[in-house]
Protein backbone atom coordinates (compact mmCIF):
# COMPACT_ATOMS: atom_id res chain seq x y z
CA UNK A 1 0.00 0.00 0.00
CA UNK A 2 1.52 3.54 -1.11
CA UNK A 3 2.48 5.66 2.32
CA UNK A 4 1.73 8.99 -0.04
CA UNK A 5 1.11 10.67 -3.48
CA UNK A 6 5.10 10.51 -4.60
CA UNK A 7 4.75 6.33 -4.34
CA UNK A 8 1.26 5.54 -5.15
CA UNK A 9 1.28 4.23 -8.64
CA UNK A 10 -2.63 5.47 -8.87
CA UNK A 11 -1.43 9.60 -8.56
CA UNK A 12 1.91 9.64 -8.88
CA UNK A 13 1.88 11.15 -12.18
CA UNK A 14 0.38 14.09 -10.72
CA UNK A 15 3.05 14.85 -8.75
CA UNK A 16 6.41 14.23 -9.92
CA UNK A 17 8.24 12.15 -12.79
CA UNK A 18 10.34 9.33 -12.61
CA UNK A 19 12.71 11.45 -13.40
CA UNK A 20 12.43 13.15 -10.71
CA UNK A 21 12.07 9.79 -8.21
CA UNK A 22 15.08 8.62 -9.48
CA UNK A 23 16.82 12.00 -8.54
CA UNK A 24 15.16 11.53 -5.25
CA UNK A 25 15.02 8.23 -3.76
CA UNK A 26 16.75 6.46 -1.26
CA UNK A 27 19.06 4.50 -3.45
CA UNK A 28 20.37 8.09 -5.05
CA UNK A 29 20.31 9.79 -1.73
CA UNK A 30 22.84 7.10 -0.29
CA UNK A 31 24.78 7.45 -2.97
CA UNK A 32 25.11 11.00 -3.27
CA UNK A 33 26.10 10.27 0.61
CA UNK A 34 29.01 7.79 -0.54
CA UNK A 35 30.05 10.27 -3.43
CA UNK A 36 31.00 12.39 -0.77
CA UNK A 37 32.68 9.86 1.70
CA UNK A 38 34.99 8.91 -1.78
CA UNK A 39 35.34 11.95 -3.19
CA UNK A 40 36.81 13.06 0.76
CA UNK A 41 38.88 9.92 0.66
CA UNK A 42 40.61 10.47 -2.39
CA UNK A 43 41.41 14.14 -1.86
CA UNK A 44 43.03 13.15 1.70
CA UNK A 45 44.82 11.05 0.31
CA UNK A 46 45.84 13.56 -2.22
CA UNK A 47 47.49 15.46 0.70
CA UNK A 48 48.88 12.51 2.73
CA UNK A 49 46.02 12.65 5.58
CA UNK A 50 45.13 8.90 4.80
CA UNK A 51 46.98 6.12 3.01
CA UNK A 52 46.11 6.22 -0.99
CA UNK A 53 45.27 2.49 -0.84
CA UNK A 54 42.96 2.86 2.15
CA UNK A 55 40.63 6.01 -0.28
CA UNK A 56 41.04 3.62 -3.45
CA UNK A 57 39.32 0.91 -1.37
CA UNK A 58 36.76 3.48 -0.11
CA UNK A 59 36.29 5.02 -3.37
CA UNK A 60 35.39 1.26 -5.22
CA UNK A 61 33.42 0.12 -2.72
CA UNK A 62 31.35 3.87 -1.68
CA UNK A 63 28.74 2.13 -4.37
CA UNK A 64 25.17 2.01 -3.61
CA UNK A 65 25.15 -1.31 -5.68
CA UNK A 66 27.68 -3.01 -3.09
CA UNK A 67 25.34 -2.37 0.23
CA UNK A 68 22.19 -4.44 0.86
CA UNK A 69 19.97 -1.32 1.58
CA UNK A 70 17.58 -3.25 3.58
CA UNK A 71 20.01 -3.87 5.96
CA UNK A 72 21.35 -0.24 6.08
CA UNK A 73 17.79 0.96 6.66
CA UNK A 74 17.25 -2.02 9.39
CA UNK A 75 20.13 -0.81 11.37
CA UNK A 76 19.09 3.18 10.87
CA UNK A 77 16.05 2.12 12.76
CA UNK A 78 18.18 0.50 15.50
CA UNK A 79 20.74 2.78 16.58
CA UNK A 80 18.68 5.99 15.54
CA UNK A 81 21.30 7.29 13.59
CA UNK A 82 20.69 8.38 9.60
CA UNK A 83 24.55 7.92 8.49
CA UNK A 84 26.63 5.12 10.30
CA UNK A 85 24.84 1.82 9.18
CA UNK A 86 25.73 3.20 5.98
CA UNK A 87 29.53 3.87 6.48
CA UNK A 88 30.13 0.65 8.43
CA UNK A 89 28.43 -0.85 5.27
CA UNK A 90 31.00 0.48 3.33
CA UNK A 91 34.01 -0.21 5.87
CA UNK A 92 33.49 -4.20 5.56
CA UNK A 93 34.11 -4.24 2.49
CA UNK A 94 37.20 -2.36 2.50
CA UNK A 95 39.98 -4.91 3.25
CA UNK A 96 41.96 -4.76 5.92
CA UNK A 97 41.93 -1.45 8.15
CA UNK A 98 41.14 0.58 4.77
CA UNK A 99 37.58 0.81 6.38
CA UNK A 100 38.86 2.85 9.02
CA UNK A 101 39.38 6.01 6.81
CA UNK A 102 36.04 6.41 5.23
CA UNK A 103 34.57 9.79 7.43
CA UNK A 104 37.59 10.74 8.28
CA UNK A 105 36.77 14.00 9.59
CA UNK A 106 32.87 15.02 8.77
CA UNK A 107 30.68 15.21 10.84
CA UNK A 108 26.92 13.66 9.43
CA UNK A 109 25.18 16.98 8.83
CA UNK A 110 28.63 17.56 6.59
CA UNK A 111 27.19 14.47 4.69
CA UNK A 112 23.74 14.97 4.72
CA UNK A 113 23.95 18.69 3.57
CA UNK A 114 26.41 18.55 0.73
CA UNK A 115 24.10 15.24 -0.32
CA UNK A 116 21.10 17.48 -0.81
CA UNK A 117 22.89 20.19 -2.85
CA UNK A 118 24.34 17.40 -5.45
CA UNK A 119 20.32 16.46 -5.62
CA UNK A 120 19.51 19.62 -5.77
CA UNK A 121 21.92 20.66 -8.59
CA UNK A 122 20.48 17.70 -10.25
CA UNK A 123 17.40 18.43 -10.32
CA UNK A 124 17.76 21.75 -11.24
CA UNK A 125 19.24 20.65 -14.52
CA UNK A 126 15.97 19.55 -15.21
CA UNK A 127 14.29 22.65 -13.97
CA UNK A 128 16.06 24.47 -16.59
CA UNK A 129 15.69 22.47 -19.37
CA UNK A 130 11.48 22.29 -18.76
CA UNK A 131 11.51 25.80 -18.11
CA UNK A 132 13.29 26.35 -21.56
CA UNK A 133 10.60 23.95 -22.68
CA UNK A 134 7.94 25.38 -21.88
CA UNK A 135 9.28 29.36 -22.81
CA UNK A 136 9.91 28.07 -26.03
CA UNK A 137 6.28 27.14 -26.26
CA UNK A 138 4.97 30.40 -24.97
CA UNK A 139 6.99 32.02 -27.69
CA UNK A 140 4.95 30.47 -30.26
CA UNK A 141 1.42 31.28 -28.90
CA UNK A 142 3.27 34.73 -28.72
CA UNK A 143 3.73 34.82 -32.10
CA UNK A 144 1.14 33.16 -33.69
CA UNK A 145 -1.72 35.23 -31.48
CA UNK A 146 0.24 38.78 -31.23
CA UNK A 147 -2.77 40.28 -33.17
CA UNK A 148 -5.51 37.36 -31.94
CA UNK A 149 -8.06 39.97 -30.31
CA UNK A 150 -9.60 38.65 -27.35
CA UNK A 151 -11.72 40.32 -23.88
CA UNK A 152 -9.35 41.61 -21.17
CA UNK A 153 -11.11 41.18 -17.92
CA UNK A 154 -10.58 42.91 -14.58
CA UNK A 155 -12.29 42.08 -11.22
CA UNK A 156 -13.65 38.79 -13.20
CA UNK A 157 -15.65 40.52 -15.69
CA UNK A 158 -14.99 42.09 -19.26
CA UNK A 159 -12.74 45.20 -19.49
CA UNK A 160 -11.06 45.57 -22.76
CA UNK A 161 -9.95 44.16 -25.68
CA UNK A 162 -6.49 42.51 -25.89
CA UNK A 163 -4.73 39.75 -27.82
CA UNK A 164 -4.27 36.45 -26.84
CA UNK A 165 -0.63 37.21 -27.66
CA UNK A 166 -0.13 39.60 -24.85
CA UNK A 167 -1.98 37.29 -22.62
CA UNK A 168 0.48 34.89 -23.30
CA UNK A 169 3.78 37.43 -23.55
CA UNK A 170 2.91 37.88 -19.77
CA UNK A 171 3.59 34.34 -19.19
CA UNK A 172 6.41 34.58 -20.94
CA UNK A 173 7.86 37.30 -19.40
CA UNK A 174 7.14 35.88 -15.79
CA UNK A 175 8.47 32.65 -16.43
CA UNK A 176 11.61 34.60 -17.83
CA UNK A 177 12.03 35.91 -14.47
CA UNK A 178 12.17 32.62 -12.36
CA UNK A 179 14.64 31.16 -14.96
CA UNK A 180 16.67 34.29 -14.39
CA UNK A 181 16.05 33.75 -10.12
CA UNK A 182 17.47 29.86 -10.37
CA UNK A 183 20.46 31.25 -12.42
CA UNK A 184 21.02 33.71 -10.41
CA UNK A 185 21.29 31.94 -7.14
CA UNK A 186 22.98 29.19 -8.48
CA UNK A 187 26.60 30.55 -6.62
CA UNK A 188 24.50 30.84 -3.65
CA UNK A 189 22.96 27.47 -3.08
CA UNK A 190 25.35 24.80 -5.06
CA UNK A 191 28.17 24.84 -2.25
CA UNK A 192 29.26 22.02 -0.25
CA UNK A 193 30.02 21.77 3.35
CA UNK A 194 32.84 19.95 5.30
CA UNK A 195 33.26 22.25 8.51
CA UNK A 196 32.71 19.40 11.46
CA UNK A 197 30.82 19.33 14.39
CA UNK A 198 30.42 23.25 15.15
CA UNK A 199 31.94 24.68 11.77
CA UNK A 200 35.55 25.29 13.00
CA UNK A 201 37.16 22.35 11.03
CA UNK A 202 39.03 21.42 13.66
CA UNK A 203 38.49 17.37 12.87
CA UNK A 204 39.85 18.00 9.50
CA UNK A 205 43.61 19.25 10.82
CA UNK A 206 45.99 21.91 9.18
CA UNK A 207 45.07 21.35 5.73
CA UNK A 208 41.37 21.80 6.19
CA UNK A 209 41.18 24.78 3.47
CA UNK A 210 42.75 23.10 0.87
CA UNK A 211 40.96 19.78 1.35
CA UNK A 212 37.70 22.02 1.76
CA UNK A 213 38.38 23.38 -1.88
CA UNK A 214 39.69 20.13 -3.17
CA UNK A 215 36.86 18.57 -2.18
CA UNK A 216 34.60 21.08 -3.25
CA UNK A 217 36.03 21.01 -7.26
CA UNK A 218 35.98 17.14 -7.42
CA UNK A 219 32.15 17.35 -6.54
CA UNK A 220 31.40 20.20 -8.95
CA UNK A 221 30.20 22.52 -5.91
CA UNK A 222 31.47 26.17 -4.72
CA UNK A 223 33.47 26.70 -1.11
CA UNK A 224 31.04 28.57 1.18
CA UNK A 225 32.37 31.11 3.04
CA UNK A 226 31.73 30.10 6.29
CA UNK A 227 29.88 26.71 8.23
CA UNK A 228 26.11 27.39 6.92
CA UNK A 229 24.78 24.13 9.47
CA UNK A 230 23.35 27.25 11.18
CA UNK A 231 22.47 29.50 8.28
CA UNK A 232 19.83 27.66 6.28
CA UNK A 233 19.04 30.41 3.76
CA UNK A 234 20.10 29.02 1.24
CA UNK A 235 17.96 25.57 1.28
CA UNK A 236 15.04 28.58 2.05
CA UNK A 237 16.19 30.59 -1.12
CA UNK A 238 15.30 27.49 -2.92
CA UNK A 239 12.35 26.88 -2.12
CA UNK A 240 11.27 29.91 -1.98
CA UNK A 241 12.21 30.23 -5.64
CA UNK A 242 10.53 26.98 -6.54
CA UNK A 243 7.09 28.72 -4.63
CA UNK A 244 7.88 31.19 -7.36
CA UNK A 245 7.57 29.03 -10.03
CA UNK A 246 4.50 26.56 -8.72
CA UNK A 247 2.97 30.18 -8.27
CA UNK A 248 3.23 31.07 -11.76
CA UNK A 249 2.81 27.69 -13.21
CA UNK A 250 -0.70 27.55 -11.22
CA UNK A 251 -1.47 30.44 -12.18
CA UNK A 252 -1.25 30.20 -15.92
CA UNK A 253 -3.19 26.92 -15.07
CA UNK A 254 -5.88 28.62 -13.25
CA UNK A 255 -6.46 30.86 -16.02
CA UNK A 256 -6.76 28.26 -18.41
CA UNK A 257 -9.24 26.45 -16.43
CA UNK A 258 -11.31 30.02 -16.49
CA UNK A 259 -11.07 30.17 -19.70
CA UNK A 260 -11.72 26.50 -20.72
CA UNK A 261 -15.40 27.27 -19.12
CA UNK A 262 -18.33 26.48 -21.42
CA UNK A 263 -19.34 29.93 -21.31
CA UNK A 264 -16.37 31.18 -22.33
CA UNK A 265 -14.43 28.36 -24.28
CA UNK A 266 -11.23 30.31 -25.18
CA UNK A 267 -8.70 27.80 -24.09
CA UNK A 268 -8.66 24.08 -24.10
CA UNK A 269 -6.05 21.91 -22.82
CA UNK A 270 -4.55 19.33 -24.75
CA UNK A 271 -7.26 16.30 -25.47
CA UNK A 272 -5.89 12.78 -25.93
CA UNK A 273 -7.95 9.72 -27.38
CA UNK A 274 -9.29 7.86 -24.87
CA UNK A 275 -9.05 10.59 -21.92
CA UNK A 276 -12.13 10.67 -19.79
CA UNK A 277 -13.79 13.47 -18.02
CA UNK A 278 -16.73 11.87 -15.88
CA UNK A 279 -17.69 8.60 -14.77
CA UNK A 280 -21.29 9.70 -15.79
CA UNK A 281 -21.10 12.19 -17.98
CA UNK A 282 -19.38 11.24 -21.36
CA UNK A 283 -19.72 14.32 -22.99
CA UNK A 284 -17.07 16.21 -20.37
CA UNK A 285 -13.73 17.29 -21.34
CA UNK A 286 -12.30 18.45 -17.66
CA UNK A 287 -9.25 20.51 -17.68
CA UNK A 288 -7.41 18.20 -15.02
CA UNK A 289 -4.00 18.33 -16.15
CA UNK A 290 -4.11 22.07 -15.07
CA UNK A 291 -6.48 21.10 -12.13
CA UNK A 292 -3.46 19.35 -11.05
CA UNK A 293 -1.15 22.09 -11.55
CA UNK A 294 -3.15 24.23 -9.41
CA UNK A 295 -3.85 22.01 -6.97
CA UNK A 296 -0.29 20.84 -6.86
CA UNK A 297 1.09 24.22 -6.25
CA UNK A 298 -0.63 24.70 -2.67
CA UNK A 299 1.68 22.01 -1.26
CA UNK A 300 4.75 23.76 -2.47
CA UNK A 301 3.59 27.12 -0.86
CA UNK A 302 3.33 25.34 1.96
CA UNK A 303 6.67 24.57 1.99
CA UNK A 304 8.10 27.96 1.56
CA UNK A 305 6.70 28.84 5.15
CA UNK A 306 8.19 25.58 6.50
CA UNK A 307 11.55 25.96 4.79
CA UNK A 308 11.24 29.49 6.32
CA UNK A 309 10.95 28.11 9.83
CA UNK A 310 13.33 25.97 9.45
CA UNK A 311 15.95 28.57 9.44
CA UNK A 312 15.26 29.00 13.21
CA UNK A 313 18.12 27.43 14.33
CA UNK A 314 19.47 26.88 18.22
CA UNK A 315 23.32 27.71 18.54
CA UNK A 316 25.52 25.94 16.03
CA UNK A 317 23.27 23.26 15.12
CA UNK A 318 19.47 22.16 15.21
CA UNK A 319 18.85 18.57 14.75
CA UNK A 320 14.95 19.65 14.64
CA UNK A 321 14.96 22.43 12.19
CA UNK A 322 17.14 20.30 10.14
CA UNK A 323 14.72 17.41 9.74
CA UNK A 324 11.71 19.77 8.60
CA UNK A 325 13.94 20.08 5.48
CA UNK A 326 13.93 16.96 4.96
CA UNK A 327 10.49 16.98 4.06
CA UNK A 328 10.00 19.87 2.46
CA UNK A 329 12.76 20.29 0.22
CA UNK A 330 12.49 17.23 -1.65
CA UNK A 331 8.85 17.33 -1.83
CA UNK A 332 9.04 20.58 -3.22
CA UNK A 333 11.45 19.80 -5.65
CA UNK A 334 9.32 16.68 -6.38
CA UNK A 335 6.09 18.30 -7.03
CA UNK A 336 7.41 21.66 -9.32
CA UNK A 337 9.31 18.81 -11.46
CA UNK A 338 5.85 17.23 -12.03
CA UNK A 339 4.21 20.56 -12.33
CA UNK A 340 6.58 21.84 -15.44
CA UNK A 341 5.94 18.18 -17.08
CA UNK A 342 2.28 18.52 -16.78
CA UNK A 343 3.05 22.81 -18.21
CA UNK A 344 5.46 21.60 -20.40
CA UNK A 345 2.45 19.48 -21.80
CA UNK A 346 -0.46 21.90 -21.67
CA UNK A 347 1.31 24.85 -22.96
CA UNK A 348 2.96 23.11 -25.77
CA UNK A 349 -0.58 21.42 -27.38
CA UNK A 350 -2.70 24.36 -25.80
CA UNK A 351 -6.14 24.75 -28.12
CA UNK A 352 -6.50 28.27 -28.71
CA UNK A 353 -10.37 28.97 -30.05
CA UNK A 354 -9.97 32.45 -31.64
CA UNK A 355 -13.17 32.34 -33.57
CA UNK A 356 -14.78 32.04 -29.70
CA UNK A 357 -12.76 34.87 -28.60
CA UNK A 358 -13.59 37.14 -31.28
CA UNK A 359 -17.58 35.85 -30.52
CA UNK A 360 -16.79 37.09 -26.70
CA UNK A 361 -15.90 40.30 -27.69
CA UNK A 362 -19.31 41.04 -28.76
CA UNK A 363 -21.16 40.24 -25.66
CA UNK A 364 -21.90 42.93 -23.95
CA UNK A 365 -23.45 44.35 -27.10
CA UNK A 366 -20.80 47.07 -27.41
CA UNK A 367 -20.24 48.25 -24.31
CA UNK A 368 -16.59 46.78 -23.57
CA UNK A 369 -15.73 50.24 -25.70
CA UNK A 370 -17.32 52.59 -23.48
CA UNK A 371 -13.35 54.06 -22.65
CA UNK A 372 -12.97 54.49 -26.50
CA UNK A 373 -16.19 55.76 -26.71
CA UNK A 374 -15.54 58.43 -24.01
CA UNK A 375 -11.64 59.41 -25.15
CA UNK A 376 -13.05 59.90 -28.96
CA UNK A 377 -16.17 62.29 -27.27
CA UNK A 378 -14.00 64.12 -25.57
CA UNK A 379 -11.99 65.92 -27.88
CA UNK A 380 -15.48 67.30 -28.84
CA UNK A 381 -17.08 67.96 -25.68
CA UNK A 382 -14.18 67.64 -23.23
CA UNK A 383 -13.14 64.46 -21.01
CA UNK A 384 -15.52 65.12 -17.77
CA UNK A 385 -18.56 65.64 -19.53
CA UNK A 386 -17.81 62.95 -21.88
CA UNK A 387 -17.37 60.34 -19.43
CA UNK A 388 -20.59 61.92 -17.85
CA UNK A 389 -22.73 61.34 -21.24
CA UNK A 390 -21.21 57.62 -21.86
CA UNK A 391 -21.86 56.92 -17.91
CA UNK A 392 -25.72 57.89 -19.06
CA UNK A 393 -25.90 55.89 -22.38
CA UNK A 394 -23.75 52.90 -20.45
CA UNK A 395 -26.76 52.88 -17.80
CA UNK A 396 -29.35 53.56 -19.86
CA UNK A 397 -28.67 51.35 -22.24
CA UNK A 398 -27.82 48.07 -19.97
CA UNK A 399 -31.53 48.61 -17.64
CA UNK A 400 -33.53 48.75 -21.45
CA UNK A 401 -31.50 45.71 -22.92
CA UNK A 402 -30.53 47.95 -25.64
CA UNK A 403 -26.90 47.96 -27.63
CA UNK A 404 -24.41 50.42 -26.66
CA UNK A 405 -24.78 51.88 -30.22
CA UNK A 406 -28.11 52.22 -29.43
CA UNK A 407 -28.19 53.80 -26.33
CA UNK A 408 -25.60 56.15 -27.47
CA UNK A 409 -27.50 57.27 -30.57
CA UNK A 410 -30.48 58.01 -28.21
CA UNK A 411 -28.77 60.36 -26.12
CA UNK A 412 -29.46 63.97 -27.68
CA UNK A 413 -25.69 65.10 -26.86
CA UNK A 414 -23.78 62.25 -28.02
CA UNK A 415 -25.54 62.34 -31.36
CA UNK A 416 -25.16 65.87 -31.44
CA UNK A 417 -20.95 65.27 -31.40
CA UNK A 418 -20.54 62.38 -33.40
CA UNK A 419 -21.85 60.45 -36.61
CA UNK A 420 -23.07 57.16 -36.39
CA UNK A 421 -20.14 56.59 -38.71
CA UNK A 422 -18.24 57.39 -36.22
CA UNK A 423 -19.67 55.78 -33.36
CA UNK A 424 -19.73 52.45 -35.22
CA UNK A 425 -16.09 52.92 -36.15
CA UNK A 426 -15.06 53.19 -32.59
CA UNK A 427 -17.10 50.01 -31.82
CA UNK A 428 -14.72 47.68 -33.47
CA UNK A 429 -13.22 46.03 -31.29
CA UNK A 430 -10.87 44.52 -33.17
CA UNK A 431 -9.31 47.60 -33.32
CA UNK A 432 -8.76 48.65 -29.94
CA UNK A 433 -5.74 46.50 -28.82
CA UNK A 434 -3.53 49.79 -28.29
CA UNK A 435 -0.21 48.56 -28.75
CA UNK A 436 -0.63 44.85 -27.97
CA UNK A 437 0.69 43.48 -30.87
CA UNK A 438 4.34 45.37 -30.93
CA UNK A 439 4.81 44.80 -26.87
CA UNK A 440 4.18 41.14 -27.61
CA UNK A 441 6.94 41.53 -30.22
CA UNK A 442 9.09 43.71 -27.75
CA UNK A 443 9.06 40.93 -25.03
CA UNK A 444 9.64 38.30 -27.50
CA UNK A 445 13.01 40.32 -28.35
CA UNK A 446 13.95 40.76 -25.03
CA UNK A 447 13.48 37.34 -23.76
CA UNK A 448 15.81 36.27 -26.87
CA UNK A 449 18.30 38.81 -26.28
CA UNK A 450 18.97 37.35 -22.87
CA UNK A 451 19.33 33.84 -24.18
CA UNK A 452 17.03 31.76 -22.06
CA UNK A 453 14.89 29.98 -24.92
CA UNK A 454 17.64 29.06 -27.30
């Protein structure tokens, strides 16, 4: 029976990947542990701290493929300990005293820590190449839907006309953002750490320094500057950057799911043969690959304000701060790796109905151009009084059921300014998108000049 949503075969595809499992799971973890505990080995040796045959030995045998990892997780719930059974593991099958070298020096959070960033850094490599994904995606609904007039709303109901493009440059441009954010705090978060029990590497003798940044370049990570067991910002930036990105993902969601409503029918997610949208009512087409998105994106907001407690920490280190992040970091990154799939998905076969959009432009009979109406009366009759005769027309018109055109040709002052010519010219709406269409192409330029979809 599955213990949650990340191991229930049922929903587990609305949560994560496999790719993202595999990145994850205990078999990876403990081996991400051992490339540490060989990669220390071998650069001690390096400097004649331990003997080179005694890290060679470590080095072959720090394989996750060697240990029986029922019996590692066995003793873990014996002696209470999350690192040991696993070194010991390791140590018999070193021959000889070779065993007795492997930790030489860490302490477990050492271990642990550095373990998570190498997972991390993993998984961010996927991150970046969805993210690309899916911008690349946006770029084309940018540019085939610049000019695709469609209702902007505001407070839930119709405003004024945009295009779909714009709509969709916004996403763009927001997405462009977080890709930027896990970039940028890339030098931050991808360090390792090998400081000892209270961060003065004391247990690692004189040539602490250089082992810390020989260490460091053999595992691909930066030095920090200084133990970070008590400063867990940077596990926090993280997340917080991954609530980022399950915010917008959700929200692009969300949006589709308001527009995928039968009385609107802009938007449609992808459809596949054979999908099924109600146990009794065949005729549904549910948007729940977005409805997962959304729902999804909660747990990783969560998160953020757990990872942000977490950074409480008591003197040089917190054994129970620590283990909150051991929930919510890999969950997190779990869950946004399934939520760009899912995105990645949606966004790249989204249904676009423009012939519906243009249909929803015309439902309010006219009146979605009472701005346009008012800015064209005013160079006649100035702006105040215009807005004052449209505000009459607008009211007039909506408690008779009449059309805006209409209403406005029954009010004695408006007709008195303009031409019905005129008044049906400026209820095109079609051709009030202001400058839509050349800030779609502006953003598209932008987000190419800085490199992040090629």
């Amino acid at each position: 029976m599955a213990s949650g949503v990340f191991d229930d075969a049922l929903l587990q595809h609305l949560w994560s990947t496999e790719e993202m499992r595999a990145i994850f799971n205990d078999r990876n973890r403990v081996q991400k542990w051992y490339d540490f505990e060989a990669a220390l080995a071998l650069e001690q040796a390096e400097l004649g701290i331990i003997p080179k045959a005694a890290a060679a030995d470590i080095a072959a045998n720090a394989k996750i493929d060697r240990i029986n990892m029922d019996e590692v997780s066995a003793e873990i719930r014996r002696i209470k300990h999350p690192l040991v059974p696993a070194l010991k593991a390791v140590q018999k099958l070193c021959p000889g005293d070779h065993g007795e070298y492997i930790h030489f020096g860490p302490t477990t959070q050492d271990v642990l820590d550095t373990a998570v960033v190498l997972q991390m850094k993993d998984a961010h490599a996927v991150y970046l190449r969805d993210m690309k994904a899916i911008g690349q995606a946006l770029a084309k609904l940018c540019e085939a839907h610049r000019a695709t007039p469609m209702v902007g709303r505001s407070h839930g109901v119709q405003a004024l006309p945009i295009t779909f493009g714009h709509k969709a440059a916004i996403w763009l441009s927001e997405m462009g953002r977080n890709y930027e954010r896990l970039r940028q705090l890339e030098p931050r978060v991808f360090v390792g750490g090998m400081v000892g029990a209270v961060g003065t590497q004391a247990s690692y003798g004189p040539k602490a320094k250089a082992l810390e940044q020989r260490l460091m370049k053999r595992l691909g990570l930066g030095v920090a500057d200084i133990n970070w067991q008590p400063a867990r910002d940077r596990f926090a930036e993280y997340v917080n950057v991954l609530g980022l990105i399950s915010a917008t993902l959700a929200k692009i969601a969300n949006e589709i799911i308001n527009l995928e409503h039968t009385e609107i029918g802009e938007l449609y997610e992808p459809f596949s043969a054979g999908k099924v949208g109600s146990s009794t009512m065949p005729h549904k087409r549910n948007p729940s690959s977005c409805e997962a998105v959304v729902g999804a994106s909660r747990a990783v907001r969560y998160n953020v304000a757990y990872m942000l407690e977490s950074m409480l920490i008591e003197h040089e280190r917190d054994g129970s701060a620590w283990r909150g992040e051991w929930k919510a970091l890999p969950e997190s990154c779990l869950i946004v790796g399934g939520m760009l799939s899912i995105m990645k998905y949606v966004i790249s076969g989204l249904h676009v109905d423009a012939a519906r959009m243009r249909k929803n432009l015309d439902a309010l009979g006219g009146f979605l151009l009472s701005e346009r109406v008012m800015f064209e009366l005013s160079e006649k009759v100035g702006k105040q009084t215009a807005h004052e005769l449209v505000y009459e027309a607008s009211m007039h018109g909506i408690e008779k059921s009449m059309s805006f055109e209409d209403a406005l040709m029954q009010n004695a002052r408006v007709k008195q300014a303009m031409t019905v010519a005129e008044i049906k010219a400026v209820l095109d709406p079609t051709t009030y998108v202001g400058r839509a269409p050349e800030i779609v192409d502006e953003v598209l330029a932008q987000a190419r000049e800085k490199g992040w979809l090629n």
